[in-house]
N, C-alpha and C. Protein backbone atom coordinates (compact mmCIF):
# COMPACT_ATOMS: atom_id res chain seq x y z
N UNK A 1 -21.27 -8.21 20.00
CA UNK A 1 -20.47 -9.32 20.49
C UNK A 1 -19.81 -10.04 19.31
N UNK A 2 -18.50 -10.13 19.36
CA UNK A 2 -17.76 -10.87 17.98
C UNK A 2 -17.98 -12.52 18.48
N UNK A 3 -17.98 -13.09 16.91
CA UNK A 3 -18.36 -14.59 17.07
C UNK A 3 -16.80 -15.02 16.45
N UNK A 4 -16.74 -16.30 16.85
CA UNK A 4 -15.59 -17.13 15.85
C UNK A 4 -16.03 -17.68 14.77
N UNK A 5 -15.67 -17.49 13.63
CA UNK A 5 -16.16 -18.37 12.13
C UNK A 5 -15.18 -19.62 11.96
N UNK A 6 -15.45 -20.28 11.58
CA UNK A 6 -15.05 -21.45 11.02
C UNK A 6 -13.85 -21.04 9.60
N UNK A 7 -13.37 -21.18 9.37
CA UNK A 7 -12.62 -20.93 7.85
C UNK A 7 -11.57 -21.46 7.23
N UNK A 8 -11.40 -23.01 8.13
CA UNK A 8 -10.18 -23.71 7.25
C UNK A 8 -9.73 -24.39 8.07
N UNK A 9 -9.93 -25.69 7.32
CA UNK A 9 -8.87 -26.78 8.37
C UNK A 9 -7.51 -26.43 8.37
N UNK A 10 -7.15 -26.84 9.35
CA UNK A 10 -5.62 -26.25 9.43
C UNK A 10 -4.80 -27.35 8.98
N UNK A 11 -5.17 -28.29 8.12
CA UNK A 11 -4.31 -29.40 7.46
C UNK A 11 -4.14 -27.77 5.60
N UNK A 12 -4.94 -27.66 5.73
CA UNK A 12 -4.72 -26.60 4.66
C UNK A 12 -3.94 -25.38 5.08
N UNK A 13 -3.35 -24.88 5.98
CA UNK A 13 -2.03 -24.13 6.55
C UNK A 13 -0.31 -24.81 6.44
N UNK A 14 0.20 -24.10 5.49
CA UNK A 14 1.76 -24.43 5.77
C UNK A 14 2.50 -22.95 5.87
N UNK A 15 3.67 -23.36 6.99
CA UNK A 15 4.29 -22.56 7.42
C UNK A 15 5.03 -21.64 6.48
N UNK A 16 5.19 -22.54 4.60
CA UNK A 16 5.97 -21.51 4.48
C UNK A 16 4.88 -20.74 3.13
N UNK A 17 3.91 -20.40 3.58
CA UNK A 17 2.97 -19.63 2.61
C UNK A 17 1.44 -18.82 3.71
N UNK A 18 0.88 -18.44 3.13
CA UNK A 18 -0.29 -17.32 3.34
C UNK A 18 -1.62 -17.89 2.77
N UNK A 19 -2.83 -17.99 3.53
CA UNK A 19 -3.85 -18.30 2.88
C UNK A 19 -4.41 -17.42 3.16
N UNK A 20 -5.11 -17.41 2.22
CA UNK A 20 -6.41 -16.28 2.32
C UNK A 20 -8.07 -16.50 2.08
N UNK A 21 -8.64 -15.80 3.02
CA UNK A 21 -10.30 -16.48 2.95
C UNK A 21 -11.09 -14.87 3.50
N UNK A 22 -12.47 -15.09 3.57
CA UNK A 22 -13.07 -14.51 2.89
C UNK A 22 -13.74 -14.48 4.40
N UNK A 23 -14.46 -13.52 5.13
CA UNK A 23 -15.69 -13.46 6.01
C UNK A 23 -16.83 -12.33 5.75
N UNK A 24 -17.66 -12.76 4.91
CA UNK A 24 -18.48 -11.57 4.79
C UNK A 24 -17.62 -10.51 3.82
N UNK A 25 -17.13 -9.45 4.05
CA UNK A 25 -16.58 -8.21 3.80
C UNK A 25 -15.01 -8.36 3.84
N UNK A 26 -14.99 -8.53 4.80
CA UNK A 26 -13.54 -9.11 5.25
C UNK A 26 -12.33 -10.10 4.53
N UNK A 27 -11.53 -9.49 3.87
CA UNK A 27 -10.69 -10.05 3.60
C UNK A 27 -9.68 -10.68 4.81
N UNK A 28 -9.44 -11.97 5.12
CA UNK A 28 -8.41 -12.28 5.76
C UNK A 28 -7.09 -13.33 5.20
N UNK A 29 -5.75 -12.43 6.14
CA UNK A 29 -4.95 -13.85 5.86
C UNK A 29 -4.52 -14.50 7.04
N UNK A 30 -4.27 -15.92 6.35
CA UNK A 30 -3.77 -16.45 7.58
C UNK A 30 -2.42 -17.39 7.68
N UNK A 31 -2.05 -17.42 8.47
CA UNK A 31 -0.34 -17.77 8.78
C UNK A 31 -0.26 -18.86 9.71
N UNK A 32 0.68 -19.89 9.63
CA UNK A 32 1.03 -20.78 10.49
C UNK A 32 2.83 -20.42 10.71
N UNK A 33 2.83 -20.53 12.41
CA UNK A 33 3.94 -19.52 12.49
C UNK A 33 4.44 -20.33 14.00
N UNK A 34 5.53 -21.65 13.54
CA UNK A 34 5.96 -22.16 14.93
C UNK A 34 4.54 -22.84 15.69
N UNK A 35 3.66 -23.33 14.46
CA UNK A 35 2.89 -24.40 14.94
C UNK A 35 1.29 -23.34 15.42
N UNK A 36 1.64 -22.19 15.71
CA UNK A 36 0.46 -20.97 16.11
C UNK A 36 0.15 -20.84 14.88
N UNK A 37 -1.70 -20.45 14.74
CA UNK A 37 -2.19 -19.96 13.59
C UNK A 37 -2.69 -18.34 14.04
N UNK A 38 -2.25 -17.55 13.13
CA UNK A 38 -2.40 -16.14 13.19
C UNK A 38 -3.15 -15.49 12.14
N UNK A 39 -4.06 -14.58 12.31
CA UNK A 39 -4.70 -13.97 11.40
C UNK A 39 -4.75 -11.92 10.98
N UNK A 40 -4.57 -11.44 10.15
CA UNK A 40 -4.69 -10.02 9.80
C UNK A 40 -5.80 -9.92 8.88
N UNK A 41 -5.62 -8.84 8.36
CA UNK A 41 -6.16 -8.30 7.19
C UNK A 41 -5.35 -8.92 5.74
N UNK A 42 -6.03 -8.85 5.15
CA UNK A 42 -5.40 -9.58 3.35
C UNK A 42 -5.03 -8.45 2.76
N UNK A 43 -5.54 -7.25 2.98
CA UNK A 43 -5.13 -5.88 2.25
C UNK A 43 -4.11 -5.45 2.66
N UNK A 44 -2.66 -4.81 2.07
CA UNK A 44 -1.99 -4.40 2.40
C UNK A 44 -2.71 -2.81 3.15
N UNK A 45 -1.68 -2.51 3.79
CA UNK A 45 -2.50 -1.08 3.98
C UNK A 45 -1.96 0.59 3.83
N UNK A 46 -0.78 0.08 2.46
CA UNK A 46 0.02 1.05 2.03
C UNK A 46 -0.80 1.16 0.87
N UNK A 47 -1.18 0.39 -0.06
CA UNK A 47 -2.19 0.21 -1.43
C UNK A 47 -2.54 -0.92 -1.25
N UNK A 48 -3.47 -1.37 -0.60
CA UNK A 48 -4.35 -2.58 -0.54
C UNK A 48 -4.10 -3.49 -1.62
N UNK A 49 -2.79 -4.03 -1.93
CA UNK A 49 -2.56 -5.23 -2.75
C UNK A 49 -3.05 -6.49 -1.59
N UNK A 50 -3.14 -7.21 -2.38
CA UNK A 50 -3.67 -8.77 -1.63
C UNK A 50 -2.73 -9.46 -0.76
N UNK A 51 -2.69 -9.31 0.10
CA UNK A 51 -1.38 -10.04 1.06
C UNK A 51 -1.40 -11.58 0.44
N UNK A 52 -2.25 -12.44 0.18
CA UNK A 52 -2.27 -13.72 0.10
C UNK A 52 -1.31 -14.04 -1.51
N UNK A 53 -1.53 -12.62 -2.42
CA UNK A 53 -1.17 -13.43 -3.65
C UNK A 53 0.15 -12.65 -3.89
N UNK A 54 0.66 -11.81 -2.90
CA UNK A 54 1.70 -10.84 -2.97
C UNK A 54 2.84 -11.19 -1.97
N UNK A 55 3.30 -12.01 -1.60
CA UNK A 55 4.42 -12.19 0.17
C UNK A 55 5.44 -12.78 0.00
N UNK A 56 6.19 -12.38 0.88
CA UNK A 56 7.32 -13.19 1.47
C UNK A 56 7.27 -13.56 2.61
N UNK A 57 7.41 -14.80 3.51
CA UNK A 57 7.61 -14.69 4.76
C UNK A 57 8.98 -14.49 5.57
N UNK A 58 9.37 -13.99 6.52
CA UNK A 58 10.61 -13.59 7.13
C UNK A 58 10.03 -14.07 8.58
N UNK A 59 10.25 -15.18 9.20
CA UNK A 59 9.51 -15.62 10.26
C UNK A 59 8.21 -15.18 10.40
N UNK A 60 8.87 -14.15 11.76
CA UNK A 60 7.22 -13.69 12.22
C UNK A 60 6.60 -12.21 12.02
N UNK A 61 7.59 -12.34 10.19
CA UNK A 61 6.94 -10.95 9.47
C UNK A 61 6.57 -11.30 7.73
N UNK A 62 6.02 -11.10 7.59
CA UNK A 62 5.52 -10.86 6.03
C UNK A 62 5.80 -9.67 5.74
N UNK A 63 5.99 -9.44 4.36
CA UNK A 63 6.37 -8.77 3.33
C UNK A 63 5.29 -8.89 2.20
N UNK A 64 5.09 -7.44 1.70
CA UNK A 64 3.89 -7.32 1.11
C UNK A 64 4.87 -6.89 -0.62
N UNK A 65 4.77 -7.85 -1.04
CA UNK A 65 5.88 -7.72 -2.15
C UNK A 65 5.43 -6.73 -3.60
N UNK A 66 4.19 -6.19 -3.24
CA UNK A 66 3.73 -5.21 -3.98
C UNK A 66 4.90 -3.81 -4.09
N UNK A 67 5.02 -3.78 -2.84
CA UNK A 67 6.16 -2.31 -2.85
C UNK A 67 6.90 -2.41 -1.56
N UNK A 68 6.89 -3.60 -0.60
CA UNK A 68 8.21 -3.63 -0.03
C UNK A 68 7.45 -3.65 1.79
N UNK A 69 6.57 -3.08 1.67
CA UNK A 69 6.13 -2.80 3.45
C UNK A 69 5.93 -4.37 4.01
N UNK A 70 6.57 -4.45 5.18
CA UNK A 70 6.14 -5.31 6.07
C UNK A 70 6.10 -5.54 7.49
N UNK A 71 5.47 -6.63 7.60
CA UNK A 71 4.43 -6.68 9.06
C UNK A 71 4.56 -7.71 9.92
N UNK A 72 4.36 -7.11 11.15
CA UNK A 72 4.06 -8.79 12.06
C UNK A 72 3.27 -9.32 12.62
N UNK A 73 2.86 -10.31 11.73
CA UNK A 73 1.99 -11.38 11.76
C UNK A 73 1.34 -11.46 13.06
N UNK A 74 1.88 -11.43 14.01
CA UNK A 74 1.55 -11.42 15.57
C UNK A 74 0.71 -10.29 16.12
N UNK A 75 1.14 -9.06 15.91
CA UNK A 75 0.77 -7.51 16.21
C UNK A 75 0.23 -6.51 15.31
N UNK A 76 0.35 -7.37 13.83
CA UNK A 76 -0.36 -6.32 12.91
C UNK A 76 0.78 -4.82 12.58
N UNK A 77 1.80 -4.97 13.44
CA UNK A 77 2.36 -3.58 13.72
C UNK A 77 3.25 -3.48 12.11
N UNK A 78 3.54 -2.26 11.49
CA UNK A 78 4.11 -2.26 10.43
C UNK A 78 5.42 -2.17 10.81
N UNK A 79 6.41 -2.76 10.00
CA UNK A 79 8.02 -2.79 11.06
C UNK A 79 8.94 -2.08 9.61
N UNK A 80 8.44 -1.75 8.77
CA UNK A 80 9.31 -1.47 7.75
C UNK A 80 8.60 -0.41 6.13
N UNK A 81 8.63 0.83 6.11
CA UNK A 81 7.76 1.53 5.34
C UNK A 81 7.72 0.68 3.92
N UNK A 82 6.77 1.02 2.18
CA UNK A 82 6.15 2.77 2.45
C UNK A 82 5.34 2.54 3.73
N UNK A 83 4.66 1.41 4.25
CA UNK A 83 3.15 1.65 4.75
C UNK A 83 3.21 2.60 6.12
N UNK A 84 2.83 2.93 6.81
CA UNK A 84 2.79 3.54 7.98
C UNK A 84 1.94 3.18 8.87
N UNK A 85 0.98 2.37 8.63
CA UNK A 85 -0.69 1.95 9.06
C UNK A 85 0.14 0.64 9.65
N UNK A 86 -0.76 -0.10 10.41
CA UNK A 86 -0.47 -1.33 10.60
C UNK A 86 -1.53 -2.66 10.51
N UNK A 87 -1.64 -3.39 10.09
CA UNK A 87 -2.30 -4.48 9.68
C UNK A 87 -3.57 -4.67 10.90
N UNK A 88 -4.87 -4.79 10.43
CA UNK A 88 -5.94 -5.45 11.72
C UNK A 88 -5.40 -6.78 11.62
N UNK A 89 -5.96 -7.05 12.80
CA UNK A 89 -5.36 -8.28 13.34
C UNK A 89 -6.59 -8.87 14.37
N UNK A 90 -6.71 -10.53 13.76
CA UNK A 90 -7.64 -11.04 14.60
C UNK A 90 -7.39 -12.02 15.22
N UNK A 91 -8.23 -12.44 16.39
CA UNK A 91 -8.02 -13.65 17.47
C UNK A 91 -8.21 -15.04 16.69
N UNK A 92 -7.46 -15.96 17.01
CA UNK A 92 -7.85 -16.93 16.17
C UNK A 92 -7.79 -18.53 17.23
N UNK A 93 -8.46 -19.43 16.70
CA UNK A 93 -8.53 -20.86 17.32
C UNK A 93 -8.82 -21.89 16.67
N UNK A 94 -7.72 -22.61 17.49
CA UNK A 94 -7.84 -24.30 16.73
C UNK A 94 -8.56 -25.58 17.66
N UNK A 95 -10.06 -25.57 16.93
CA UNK A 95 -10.66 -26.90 17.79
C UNK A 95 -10.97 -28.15 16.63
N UNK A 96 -10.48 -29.17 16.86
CA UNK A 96 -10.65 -30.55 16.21
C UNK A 96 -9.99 -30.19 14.91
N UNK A 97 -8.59 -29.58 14.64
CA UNK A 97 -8.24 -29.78 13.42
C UNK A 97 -9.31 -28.24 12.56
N UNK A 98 -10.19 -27.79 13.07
CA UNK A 98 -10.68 -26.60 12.34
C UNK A 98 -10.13 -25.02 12.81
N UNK A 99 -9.63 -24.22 12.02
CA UNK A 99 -8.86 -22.45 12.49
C UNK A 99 -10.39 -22.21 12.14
N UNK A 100 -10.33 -21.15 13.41
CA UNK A 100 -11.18 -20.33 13.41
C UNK A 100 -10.89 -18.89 13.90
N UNK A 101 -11.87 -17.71 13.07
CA UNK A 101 -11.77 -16.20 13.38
C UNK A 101 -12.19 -15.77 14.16
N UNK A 102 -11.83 -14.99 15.21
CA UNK A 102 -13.07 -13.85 15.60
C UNK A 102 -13.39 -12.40 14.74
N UNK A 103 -14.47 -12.65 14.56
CA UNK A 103 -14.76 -11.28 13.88
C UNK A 103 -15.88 -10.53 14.90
């Protein structure tokens, strides 16, 4: 059964950057996107560069500025090679000002 973690007030989310945090094993990033908080994987998944310290945002796609692949934030889906894979992607929620994961 997946739980929700706790991992960041969302006063620490701005729309025009990427945070990144940590669950266990799990690298995640996370996005504020038109007021929604969204979460993937932090690894790219063309060469696992760090999404958090590597991006561009293009609305409701990031760019993994290591070598060009990017993604949407929403679906994980890859919209633009080298990568071919597409980003995990997790459920996320905002109670009292705290984002939270499901893992």
């Amino acid at each position: 059964m997946a739980d929700f973690v706790k991992v960041a007030a969302l006063s620490e989310l701005d729309e025009n950057s990427v945070k990144g945090v940590k669950i266990g094993n799990k690298e995640i990033a996370l996005f504020l996107e038109n007021g929604e908080v969204y979460a993937t994987s932090d690894l790219c998944t063309h060469e696992y560069c760090i999404i958090h310290e590597n991006f561009a945002l293009h609305g409701e796609e990031v760019e993994c500025t290591c070598h060009g692949s990017h993604y949407n934030i929403k679906t994980g889906e890859n919209t633009l090679p080298p990568s071919a894979e597409p980003l995990p992607v997790y459920k996320t929620k905002v109670e009292n000002g705290e984002v939270f994961v499901e893992i």
